[in-house]
Protein backbone atom coordinates (compact mmCIF):
# COMPACT_ATOMS: atom_id res chain seq x y z
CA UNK A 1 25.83 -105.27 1.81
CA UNK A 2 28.97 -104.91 3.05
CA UNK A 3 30.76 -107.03 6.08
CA UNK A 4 30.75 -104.95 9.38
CA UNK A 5 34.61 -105.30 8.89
CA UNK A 6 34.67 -103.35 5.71
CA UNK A 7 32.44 -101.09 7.35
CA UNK A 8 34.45 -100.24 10.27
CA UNK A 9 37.63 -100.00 8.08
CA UNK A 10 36.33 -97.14 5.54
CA UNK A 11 35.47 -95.15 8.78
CA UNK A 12 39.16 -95.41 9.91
CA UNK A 13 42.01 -92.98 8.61
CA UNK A 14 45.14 -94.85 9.97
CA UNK A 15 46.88 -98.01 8.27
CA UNK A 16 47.69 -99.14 11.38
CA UNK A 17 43.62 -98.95 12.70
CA UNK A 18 42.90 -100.76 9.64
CA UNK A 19 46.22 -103.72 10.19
CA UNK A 20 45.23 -104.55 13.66
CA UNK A 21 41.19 -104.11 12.66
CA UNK A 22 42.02 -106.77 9.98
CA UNK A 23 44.11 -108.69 12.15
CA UNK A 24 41.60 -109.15 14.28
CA UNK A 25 39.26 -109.86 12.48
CA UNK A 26 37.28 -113.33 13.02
CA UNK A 27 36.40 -113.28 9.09
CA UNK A 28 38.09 -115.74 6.96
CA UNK A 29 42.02 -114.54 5.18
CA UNK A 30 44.72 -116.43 4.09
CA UNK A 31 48.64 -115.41 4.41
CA UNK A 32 50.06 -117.22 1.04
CA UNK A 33 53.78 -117.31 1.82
CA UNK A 34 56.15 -117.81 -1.47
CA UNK A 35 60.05 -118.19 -1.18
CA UNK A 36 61.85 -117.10 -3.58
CA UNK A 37 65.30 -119.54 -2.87
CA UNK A 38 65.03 -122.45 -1.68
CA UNK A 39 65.39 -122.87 2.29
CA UNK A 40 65.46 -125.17 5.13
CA UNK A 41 61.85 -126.30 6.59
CA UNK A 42 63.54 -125.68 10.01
CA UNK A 43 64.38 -122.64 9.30
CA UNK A 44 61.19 -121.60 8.36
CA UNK A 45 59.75 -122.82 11.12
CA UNK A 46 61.68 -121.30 13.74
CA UNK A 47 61.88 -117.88 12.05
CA UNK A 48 58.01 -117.99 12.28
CA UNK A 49 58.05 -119.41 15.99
CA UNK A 50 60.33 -116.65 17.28
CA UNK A 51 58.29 -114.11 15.44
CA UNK A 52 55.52 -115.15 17.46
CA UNK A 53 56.90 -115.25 20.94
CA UNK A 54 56.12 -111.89 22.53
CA UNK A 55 52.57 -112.37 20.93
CA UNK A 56 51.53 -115.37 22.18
CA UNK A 57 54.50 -116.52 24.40
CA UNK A 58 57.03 -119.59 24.18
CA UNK A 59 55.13 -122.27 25.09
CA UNK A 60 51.91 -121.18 21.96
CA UNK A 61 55.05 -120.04 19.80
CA UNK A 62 56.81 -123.84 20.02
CA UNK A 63 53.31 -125.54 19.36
CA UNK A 64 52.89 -123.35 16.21
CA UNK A 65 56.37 -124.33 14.90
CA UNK A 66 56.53 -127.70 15.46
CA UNK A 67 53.10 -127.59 13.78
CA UNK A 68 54.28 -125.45 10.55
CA UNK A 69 57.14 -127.84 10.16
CA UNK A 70 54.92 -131.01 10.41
CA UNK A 71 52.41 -129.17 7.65
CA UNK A 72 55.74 -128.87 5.30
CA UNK A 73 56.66 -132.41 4.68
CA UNK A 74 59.75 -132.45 3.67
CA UNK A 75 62.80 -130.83 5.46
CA UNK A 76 63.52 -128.35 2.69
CA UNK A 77 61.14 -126.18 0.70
CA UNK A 78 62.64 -124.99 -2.86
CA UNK A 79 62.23 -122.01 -5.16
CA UNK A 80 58.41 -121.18 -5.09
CA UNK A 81 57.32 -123.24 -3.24
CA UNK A 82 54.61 -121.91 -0.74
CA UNK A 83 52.95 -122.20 2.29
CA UNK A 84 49.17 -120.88 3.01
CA UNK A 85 47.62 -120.31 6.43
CA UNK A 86 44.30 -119.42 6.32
CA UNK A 87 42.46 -117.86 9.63
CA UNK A 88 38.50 -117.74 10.35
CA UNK A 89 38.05 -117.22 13.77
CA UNK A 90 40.82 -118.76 16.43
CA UNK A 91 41.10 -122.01 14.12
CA UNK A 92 44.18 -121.92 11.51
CA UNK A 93 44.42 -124.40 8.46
CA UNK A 94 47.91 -124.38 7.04
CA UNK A 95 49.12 -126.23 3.73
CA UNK A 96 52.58 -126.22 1.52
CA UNK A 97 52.78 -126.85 -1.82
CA UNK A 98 56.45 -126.94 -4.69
CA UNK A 99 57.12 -124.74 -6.94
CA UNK A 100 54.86 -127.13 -9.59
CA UNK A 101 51.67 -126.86 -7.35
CA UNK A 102 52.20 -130.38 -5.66
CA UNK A 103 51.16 -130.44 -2.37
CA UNK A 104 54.00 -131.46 -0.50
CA UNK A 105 52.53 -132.19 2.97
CA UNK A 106 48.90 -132.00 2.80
CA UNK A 107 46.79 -129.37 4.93
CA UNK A 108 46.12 -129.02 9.00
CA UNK A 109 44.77 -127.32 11.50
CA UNK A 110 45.56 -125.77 14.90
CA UNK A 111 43.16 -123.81 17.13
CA UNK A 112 44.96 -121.64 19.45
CA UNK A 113 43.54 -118.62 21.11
CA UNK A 114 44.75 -116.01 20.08
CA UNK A 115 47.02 -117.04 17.01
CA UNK A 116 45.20 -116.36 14.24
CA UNK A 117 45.57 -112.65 14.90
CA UNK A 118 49.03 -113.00 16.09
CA UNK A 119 50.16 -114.42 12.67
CA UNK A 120 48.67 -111.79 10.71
CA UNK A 121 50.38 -108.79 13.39
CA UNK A 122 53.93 -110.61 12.60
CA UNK A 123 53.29 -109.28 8.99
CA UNK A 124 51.07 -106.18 9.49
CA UNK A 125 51.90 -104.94 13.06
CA UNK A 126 54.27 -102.32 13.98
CA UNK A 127 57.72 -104.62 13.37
CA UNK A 128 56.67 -106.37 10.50
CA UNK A 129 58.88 -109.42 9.51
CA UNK A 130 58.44 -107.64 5.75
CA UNK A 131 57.92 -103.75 5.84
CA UNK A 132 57.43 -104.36 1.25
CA UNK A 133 55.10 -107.04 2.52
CA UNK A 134 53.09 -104.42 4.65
CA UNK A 135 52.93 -101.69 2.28
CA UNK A 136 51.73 -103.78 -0.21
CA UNK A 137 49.20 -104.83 1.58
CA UNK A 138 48.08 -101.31 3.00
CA UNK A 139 48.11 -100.26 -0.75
CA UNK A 140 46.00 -103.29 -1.83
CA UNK A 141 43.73 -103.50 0.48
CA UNK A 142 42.78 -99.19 0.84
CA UNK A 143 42.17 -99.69 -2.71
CA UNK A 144 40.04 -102.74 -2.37
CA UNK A 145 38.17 -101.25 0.10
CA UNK A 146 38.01 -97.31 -1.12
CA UNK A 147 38.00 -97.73 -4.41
């Protein structure tokens, strides 16, 4: 049958019902991040912590950076290379791998209250970091779900 979540979703009419009904949602999903130039790990990692701020606050938002930089392993990440943070429940498992597929600084995990849902609001909520990025996700997932 199908997850209360899906339920619950196919019952809504808005996009934003279903982003912050997905967002919170304690069921497993993954955010795969690919860059498409190269950039500095920093960088990354303090775009994402300041993102997060008036979600979870500074303190939360500093612990999550300093933990996405430590999950890169190496201070630069090149042309498609990604990142994937993967959510189930309040615990987040995040891993980086190059452009080839090589991991380049293994996986971790973080369990922070409240961050799993405050990851997936940074792309879905009402200011998303990526407004393509949101849309295509509204389009994928209505037609996952409907059909």
């Amino acid at each position: 049958g199908e997850s209360k979540l899906i339920k619950t979703i196919k019952k809504k009419s808005s996009p934003k019902d279903l982003n912050v009904d997905f967002s919170e949602s304690k069921l497993a999903k993954t955010l795969l991040l690919k860059f498409r130039r190269g950039v500095a790990s920093s960088d990354i990692s303090q775009a994402l912590g300041e993102a997060l701020v008036n979600k979870i606050g500074q303190e939360k938002s500093s612990e999550f950076s300093t933990f996405i930089l430590d999950t890169m392993g190496s201070d630069r990440l090149e042309k498609g290379s990604e990142i994937s943070i993967t959510c189930k429940g309040e615990k987040l498992w995040a891993s980086s791998s190059s452009a080839e597929g090589n991991d380049t600084g293994g996986s971790s995990s973080i369990d922070m209250k409240g961050l799993c849902s405050a990851i997936f609001m940074v792309y879905l909520g009402d200011n998303p970091v990526s407004q393509q990025a949101k849309e295509g996700f509204e389009k994928g997932f209505a037609d996952l779900v409907i059909g």
